[in-house]
Protein backbone atom coordinates (compact mmCIF):
# COMPACT_ATOMS: atom_id res chain seq x y z
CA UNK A 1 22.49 5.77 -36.43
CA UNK A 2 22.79 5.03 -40.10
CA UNK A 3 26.39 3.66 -41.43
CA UNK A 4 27.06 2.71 -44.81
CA UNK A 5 31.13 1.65 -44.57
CA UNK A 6 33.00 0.20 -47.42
CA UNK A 7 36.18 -1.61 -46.85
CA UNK A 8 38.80 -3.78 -48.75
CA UNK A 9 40.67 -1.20 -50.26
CA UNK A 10 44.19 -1.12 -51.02
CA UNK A 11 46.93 -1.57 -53.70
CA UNK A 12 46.64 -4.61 -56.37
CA UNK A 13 49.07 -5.31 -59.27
CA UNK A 14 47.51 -4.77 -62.87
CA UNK A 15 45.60 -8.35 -63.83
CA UNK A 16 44.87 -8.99 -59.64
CA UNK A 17 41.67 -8.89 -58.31
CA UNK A 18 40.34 -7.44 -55.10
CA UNK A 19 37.11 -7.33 -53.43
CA UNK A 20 35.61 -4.67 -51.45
CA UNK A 21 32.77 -4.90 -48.94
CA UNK A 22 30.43 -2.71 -48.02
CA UNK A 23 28.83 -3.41 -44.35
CA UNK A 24 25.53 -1.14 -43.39
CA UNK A 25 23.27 -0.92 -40.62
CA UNK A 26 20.91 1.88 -39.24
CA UNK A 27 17.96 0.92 -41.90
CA UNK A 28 16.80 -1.87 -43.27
CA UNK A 29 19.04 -3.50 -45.42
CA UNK A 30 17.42 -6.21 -47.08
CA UNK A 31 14.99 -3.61 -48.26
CA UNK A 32 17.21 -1.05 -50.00
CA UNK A 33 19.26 -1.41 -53.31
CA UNK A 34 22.89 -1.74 -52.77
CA UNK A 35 25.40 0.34 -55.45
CA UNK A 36 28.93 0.70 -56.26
CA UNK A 37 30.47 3.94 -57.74
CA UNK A 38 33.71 5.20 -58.16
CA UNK A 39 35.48 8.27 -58.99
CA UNK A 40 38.87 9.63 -59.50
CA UNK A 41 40.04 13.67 -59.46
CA UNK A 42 38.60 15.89 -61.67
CA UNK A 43 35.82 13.39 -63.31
CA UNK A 44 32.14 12.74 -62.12
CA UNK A 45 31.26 10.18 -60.17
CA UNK A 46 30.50 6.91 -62.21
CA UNK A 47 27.84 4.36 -61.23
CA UNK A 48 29.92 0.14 -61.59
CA UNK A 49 26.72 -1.87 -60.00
CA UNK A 50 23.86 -2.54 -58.19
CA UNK A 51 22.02 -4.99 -56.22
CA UNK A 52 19.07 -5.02 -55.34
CA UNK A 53 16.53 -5.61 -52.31
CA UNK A 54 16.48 -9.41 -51.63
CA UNK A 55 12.72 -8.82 -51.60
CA UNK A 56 13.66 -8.37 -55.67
CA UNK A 57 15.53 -11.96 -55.80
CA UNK A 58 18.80 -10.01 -55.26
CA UNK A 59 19.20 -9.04 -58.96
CA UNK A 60 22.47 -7.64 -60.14
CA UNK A 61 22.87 -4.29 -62.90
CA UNK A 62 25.88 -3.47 -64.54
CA UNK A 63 27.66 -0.80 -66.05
CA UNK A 64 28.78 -1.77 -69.43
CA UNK A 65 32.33 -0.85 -68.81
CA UNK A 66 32.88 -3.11 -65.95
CA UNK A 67 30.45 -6.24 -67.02
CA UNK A 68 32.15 -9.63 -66.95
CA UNK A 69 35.15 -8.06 -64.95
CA UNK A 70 33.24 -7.03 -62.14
CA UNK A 71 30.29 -9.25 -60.21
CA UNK A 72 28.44 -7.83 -56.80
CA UNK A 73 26.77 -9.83 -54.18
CA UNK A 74 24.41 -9.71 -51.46
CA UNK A 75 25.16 -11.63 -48.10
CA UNK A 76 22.03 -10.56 -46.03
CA UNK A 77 22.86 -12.36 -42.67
CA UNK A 78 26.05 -10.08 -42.70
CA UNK A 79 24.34 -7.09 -43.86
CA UNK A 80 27.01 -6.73 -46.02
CA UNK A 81 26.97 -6.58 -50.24
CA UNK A 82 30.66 -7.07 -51.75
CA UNK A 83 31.82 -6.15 -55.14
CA UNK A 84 34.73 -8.90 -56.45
CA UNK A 85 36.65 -6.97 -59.01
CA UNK A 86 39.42 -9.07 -61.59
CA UNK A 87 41.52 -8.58 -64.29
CA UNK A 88 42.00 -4.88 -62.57
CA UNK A 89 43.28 -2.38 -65.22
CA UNK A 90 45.56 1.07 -63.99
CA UNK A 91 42.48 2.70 -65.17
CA UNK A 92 40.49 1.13 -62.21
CA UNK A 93 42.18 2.90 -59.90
CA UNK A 94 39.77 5.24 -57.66
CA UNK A 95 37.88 5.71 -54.78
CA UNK A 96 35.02 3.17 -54.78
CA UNK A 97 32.03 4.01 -52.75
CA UNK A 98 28.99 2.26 -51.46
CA UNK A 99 25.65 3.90 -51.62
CA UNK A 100 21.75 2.51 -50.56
CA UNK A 101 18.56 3.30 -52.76
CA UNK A 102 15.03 2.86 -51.53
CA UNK A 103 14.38 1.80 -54.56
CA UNK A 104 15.01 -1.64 -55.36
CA UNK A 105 17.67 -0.78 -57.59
CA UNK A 106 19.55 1.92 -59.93
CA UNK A 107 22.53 2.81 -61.10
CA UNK A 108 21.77 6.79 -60.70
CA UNK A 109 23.55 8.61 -58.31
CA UNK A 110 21.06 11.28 -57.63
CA UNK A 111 18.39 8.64 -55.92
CA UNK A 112 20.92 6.74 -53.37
CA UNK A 113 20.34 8.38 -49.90
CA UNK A 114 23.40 6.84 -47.83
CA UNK A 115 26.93 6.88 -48.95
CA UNK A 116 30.22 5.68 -47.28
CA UNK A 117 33.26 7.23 -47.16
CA UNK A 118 34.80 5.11 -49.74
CA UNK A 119 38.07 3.06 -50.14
CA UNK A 120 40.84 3.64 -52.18
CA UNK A 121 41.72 1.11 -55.18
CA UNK A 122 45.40 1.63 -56.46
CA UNK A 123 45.92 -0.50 -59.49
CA UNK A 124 50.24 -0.15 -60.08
CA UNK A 125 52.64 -2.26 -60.88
C-alpha cells in the first residue's frame, strides 16, 4: 500500500524555523522526485521544492519565493526527504504537503501521483 505522510507540523514564532518530514513507502523511493507544496484557503496550491531521484545525484529546485529561506533533503536509508524552513514569515503559514513524481523532478503539480495529507504550519507570534 502506497503512503506518502508528512509530519513536523505545528506552530513557530515569526523568524523560527521548523522542519517537516515527509516519510513514504509503497514504491520505490529512491526512484521518484520528492516535492513540497503548500496552500492556504481560497488560493491554488503553490509548488516550494523538489528533490529529485538519487539516481539524479539528489538535485534540489526551488521556487523563487522561498530560495535561500528554505533547503530540502533526501535521506534515502529513511525513505524520508525533509524540508528545513527559517526565518518563517506569517505569510508562511499553510498546509504543506508532500507529493512523489516519476519523473526525476518538477515543481508542477499536475505530474506528482502521490500526495500526503499535509501538516499544518502556523507562523504567529
Amino acid at each position: 500500500q502506497v503512503q506518502v505522510v508528512e509530519s513536523g507540523g505545528g506552530l513557530v514564532q515569526p523568524g523560527g524555523s521548523l522542519r517537516l518530514s515527509c516519510t513514504a513507502s509503497g514504491f520505490t523511493f529512491d526512484d521518484y522526485g520528492i516535492g513540497w507544496f503548500r496552500q492556504v484557503p481560497g488560493k491554488e496550491r503553490e509548488a516550494l521544492s523538489c528533490v529529485s531521484s538519487s539516481s539524479r545525484d539528489s538535485r534540489t529546485y526551488y521556487d523563487d519565493s522561498v530560495k535561500g529561506r528554505f533547503s530540502t533533503s533526501r535521506d534515502s536509508a529513511k525513505n524520508t526527504v525533509y524540508l528545513l524552513m527559517d526565518s518563517l514569515k506569517s505569510e508562511d503559514t499553510a498546509v504543506y504537503y508532500c507529493a512523489a513524481t516519476p519523473l526525476h523532478c518538477t515543481l508542477v503539480r499536475d505530474l506528482f501521483q502521490y500526495w500526503g495529507r499535509g501538516t499544518q504550519v502556523t507562523v504567529s507570534s
